[in-house]
N, C-alpha and C. Protein backbone atom coordinates (compact mmCIF):
# COMPACT_ATOMS: atom_id res chain seq x y z
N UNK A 1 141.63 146.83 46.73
CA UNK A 1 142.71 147.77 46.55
C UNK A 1 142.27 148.85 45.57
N UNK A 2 142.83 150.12 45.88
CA UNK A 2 142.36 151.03 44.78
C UNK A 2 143.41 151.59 43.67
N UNK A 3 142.43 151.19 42.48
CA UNK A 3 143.44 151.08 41.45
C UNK A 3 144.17 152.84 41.14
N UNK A 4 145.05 152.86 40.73
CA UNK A 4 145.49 154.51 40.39
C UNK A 4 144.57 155.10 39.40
N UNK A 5 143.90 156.07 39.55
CA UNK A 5 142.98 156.82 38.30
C UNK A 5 141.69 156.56 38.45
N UNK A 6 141.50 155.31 39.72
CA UNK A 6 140.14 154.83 39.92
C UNK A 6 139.46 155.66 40.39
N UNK A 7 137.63 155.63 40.76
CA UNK A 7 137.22 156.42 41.69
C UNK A 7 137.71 156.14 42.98
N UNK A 8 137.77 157.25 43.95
CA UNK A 8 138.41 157.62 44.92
C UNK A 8 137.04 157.12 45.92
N UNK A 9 137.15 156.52 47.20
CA UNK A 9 136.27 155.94 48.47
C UNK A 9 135.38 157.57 48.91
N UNK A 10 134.26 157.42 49.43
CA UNK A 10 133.20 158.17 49.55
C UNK A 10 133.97 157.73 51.36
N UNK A 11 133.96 159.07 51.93
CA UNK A 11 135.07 159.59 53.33
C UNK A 11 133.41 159.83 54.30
N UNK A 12 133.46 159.10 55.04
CA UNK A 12 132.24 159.59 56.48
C UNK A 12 133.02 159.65 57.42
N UNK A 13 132.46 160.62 58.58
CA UNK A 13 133.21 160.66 59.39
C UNK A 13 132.36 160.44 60.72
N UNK A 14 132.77 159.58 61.67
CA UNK A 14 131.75 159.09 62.97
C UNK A 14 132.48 159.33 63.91
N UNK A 15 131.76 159.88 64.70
CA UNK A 15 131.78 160.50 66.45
C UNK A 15 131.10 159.67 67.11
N UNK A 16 131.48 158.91 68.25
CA UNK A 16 131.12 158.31 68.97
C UNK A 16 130.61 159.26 70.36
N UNK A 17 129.55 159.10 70.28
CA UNK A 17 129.01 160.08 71.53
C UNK A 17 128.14 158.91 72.52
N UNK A 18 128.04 159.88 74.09
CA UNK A 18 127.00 158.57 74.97
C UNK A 18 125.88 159.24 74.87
N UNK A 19 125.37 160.36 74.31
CA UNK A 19 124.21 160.96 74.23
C UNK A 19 123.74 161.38 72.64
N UNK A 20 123.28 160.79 71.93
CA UNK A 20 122.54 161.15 70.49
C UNK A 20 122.20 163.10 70.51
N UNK A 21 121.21 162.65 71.65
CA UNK A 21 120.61 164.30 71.92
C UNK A 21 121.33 165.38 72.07
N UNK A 22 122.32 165.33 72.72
CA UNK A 22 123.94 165.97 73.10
C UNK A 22 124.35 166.34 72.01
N UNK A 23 124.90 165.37 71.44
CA UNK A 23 125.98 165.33 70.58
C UNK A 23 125.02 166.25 69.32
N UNK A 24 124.19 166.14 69.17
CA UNK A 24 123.63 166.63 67.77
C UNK A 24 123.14 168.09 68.02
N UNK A 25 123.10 168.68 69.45
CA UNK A 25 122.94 169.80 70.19
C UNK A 25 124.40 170.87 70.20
N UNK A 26 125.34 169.58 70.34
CA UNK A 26 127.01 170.44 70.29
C UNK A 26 126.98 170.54 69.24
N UNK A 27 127.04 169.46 67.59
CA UNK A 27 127.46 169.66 66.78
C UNK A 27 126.70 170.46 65.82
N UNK A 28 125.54 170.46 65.87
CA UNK A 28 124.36 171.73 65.27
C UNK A 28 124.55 173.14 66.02
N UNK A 29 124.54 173.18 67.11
CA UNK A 29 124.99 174.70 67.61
C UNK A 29 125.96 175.11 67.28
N UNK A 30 127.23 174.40 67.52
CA UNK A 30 128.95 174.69 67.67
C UNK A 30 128.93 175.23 65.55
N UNK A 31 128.43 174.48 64.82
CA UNK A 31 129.37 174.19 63.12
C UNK A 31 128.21 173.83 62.23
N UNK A 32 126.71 174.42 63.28
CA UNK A 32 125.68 174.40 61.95
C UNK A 32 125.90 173.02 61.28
N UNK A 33 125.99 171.80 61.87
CA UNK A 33 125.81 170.56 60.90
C UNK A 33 123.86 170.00 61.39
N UNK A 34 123.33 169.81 60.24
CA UNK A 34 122.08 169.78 60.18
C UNK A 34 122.14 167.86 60.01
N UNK A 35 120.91 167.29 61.06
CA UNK A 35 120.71 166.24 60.36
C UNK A 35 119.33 165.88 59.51
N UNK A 36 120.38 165.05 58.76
CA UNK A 36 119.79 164.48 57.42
C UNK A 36 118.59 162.97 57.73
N UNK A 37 119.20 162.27 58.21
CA UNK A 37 118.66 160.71 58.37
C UNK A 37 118.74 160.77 59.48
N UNK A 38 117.76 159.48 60.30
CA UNK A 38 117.86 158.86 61.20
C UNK A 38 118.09 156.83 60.77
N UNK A 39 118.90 156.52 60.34
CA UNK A 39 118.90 155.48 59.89
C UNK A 39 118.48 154.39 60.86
N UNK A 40 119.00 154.46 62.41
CA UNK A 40 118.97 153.74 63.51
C UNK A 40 118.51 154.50 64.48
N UNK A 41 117.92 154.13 65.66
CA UNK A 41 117.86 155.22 66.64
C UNK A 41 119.17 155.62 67.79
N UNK A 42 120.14 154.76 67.39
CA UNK A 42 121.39 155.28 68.46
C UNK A 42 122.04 155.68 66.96
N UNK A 43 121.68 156.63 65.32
CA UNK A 43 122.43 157.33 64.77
C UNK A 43 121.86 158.13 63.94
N UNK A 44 122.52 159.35 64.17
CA UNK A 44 122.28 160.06 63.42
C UNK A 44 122.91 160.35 62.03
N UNK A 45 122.84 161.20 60.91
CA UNK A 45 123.60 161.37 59.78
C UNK A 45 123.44 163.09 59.91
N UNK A 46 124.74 163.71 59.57
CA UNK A 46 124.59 164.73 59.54
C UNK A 46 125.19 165.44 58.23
N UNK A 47 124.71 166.47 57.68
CA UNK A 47 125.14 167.27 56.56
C UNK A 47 126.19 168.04 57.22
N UNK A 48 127.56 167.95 56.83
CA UNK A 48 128.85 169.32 56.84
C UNK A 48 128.84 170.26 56.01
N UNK A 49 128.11 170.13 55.24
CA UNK A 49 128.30 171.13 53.63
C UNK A 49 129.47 170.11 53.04
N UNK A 50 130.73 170.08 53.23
CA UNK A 50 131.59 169.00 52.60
C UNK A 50 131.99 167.57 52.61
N UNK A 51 131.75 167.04 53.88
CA UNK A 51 131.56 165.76 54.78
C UNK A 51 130.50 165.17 55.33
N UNK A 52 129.82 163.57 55.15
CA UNK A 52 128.85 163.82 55.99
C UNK A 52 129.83 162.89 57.13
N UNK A 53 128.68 163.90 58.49
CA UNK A 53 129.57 163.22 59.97
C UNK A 53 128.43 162.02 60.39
N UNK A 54 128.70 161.26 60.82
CA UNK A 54 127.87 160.40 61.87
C UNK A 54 127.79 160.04 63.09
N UNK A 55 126.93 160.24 63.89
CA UNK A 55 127.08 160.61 65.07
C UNK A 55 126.35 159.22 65.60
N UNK A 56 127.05 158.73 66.71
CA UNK A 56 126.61 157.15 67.03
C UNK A 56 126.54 157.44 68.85
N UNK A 57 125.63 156.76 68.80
CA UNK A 57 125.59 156.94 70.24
C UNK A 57 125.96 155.58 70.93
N UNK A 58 126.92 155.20 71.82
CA UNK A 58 127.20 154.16 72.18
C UNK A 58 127.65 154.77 73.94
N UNK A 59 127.45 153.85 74.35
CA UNK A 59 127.48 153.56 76.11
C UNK A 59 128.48 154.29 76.71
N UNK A 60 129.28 154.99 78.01
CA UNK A 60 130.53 154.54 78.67
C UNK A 60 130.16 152.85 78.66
N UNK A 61 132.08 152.43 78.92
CA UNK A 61 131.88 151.15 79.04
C UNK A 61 131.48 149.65 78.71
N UNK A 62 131.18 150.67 76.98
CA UNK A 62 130.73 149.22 76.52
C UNK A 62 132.03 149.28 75.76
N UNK A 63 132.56 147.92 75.16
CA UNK A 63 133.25 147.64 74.46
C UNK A 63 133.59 148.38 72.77
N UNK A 64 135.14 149.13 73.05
CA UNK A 64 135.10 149.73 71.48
C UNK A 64 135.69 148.42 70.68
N UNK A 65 136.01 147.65 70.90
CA UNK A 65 136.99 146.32 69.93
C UNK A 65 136.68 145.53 71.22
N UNK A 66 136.71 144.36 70.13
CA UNK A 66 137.01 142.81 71.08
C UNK A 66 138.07 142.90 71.73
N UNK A 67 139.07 143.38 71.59
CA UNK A 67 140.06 143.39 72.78
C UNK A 67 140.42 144.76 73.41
N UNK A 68 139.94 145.28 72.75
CA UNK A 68 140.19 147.19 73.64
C UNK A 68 139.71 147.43 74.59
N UNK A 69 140.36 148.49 75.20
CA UNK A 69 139.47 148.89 76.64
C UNK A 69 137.83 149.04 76.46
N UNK A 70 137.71 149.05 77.71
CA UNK A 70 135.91 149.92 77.20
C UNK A 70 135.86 151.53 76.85
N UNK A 71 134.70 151.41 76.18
CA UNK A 71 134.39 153.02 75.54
C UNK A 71 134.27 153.69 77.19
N UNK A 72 135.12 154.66 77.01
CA UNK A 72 135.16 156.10 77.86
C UNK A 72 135.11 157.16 77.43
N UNK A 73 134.76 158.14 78.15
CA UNK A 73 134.37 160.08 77.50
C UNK A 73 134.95 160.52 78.25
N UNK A 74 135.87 160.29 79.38
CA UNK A 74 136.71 161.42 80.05
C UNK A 74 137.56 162.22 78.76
N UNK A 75 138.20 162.88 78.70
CA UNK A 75 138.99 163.55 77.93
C UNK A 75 140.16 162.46 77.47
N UNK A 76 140.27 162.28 76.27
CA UNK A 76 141.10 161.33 75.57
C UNK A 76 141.98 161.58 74.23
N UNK A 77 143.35 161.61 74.20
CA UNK A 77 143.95 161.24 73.08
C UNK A 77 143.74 160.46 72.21
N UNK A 78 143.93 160.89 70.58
CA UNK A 78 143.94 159.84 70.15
C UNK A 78 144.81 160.15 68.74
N UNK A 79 145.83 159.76 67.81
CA UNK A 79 146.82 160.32 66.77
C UNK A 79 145.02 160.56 65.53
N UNK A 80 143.90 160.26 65.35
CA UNK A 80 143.57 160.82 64.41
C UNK A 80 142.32 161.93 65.08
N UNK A 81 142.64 163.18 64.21
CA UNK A 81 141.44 163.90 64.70
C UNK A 81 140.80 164.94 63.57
N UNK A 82 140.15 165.94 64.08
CA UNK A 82 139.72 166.51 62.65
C UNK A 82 139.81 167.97 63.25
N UNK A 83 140.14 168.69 62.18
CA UNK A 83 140.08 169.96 61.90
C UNK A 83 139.38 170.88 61.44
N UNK A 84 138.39 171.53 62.24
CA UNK A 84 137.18 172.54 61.64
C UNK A 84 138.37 173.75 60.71
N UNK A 85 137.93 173.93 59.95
CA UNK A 85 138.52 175.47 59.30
C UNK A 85 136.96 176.17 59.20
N UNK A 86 137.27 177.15 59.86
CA UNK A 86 136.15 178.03 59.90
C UNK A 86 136.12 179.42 59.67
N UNK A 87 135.44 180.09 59.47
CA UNK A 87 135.71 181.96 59.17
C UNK A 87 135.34 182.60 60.09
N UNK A 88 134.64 182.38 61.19
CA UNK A 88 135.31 183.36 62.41
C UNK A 88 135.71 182.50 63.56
N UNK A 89 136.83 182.58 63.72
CA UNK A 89 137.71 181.89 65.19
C UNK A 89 136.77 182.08 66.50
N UNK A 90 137.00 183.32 66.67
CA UNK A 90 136.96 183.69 68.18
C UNK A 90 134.98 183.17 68.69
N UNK A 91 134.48 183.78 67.34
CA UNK A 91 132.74 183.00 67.63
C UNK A 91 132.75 181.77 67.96
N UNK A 92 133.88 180.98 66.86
CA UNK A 92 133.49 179.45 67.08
C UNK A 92 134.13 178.81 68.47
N UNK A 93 134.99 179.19 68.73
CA UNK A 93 135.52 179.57 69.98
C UNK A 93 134.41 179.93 71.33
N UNK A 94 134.07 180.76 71.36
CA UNK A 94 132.75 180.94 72.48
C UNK A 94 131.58 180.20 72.08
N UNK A 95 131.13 179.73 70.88
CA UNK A 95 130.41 178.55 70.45
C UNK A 95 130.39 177.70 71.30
N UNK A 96 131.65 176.80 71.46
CA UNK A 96 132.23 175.36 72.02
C UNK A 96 132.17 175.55 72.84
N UNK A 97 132.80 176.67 73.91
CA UNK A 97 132.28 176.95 75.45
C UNK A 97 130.96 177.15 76.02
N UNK A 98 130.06 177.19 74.72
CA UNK A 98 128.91 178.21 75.49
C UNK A 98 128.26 176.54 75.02
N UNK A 99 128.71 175.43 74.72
CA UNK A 99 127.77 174.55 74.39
C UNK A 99 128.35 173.68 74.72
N UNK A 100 129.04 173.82 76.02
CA UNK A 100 129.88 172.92 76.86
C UNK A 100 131.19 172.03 76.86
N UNK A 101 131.79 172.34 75.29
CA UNK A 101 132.95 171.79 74.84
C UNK A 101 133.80 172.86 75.54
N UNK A 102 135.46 172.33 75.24
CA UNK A 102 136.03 172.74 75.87
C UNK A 102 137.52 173.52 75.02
N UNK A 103 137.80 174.39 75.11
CA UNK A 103 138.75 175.51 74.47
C UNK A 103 140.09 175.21 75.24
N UNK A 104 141.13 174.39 75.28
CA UNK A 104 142.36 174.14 75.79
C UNK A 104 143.62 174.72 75.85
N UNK A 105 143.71 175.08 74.49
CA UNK A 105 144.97 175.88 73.61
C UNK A 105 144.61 176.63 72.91
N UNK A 106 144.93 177.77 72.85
CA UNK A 106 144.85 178.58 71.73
C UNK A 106 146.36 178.93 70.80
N UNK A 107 146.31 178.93 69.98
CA UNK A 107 147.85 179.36 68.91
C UNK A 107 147.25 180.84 68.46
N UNK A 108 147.55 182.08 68.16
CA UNK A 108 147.48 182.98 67.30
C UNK A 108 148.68 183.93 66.83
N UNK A 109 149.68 183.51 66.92
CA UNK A 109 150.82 184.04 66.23
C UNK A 109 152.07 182.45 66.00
N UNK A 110 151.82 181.51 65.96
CA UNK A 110 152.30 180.11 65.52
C UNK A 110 152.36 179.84 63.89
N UNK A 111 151.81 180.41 63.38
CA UNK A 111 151.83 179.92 62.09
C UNK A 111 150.80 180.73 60.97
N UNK A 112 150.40 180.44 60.01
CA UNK A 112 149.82 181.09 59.18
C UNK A 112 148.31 181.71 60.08
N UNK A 113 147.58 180.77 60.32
CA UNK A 113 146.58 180.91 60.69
C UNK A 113 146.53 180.81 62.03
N UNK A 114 145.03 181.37 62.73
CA UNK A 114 145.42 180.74 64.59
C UNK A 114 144.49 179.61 63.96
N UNK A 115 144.72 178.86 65.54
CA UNK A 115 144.44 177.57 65.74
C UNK A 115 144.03 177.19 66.73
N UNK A 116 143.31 176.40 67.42
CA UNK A 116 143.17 175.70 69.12
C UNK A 116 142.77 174.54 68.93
N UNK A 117 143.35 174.09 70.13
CA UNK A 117 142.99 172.56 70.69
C UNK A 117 141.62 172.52 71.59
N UNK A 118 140.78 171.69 71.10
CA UNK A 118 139.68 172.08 71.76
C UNK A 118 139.03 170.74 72.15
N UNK A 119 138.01 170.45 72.77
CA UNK A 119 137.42 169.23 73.06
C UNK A 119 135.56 169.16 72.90
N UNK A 120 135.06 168.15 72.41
CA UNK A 120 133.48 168.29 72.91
C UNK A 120 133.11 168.06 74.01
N UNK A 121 131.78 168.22 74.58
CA UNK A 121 131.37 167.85 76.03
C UNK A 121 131.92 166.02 75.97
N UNK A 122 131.90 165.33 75.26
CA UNK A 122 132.53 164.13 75.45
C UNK A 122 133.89 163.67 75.46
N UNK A 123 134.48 164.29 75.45
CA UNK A 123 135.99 164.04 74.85
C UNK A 123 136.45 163.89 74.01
N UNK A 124 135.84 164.00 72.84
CA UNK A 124 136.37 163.72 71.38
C UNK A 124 137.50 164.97 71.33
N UNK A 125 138.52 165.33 70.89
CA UNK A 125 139.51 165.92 70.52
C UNK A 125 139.16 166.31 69.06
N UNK A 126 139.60 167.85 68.92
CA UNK A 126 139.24 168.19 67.52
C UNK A 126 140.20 169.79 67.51
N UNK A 127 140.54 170.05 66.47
CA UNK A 127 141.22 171.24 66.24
C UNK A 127 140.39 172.43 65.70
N UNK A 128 140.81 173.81 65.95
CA UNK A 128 139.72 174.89 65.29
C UNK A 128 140.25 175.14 64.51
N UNK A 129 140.76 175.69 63.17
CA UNK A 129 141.74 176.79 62.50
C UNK A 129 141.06 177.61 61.83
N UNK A 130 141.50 178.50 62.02
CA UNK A 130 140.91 180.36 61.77
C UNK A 130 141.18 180.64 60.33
N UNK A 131 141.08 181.85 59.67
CA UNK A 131 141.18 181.89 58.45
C UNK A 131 142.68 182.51 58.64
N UNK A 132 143.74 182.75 57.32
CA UNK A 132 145.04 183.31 56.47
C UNK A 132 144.56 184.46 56.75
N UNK A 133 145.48 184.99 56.76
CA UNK A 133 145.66 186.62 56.71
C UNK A 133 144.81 187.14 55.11
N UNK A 134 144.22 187.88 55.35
CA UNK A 134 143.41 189.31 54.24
C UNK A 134 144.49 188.77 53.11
């Protein structure tokens, strides 16, 4: 349990991809994340500048939990996801398309900032958000 005032848990964040090579091709082209380690050969470690991500390469079809369905990459929901904030939208935007992810939604008059719903070539679900107004 973590005590109040304690140090706070060191946050990684892992992407389950079926291709190592892929995935480190979308996520180095798309958001400039560089990798760091190869700890395993189905993982990579990658530098965010603020986060490190980990990128795991696991099967279609193999088992995500002892009792869960099997791992699939069609396009998938899921309640947790992550949010790039980035400083130019519309680049990172033709980024993801031009490196086979996928641009779904766009928001640009919704709220402070624009925003889109976007996908990787695997299905991982992830949000863009643009910068606040000048």
């Amino acid at each position: 349990m973590h005590e109040p005032g304690g140090p706070r848990p060191h946050v990684n964040l892992s992407i389950d991809v079926p291709d190592l090579d892929a995935g480190l091709r979308f996520y180095g082209g798309v958001f400039a994340f560089a990798e760091t380690a190869r700890p395993f050969p189905a993982m990579a470690v990658l530098d965010a500048g603020n986060v490190t991500v980990c990128l795991h390469a696991k099967a279609a079809g193999t088992a995500s939990s002892p009792e869960g369905p099997p791992r699939g990459y069609a396009r998938h929901w899921t309640p947790v996801h992550i949010d790039f904030h980035v400083a130019d939208f519309d680049a990172t935007l033709a980024a993801i398309r031009a490196g086979g992810g996928a641009v779904e939604q766009v928001f640009r008059d919704q709220g402070p900032r624009p925003a889109a719903f976007c996908a990787d070539p695997f299905g991982n679900g992830f949000c863009v958000i643009g910068p606040g107004p000048a």
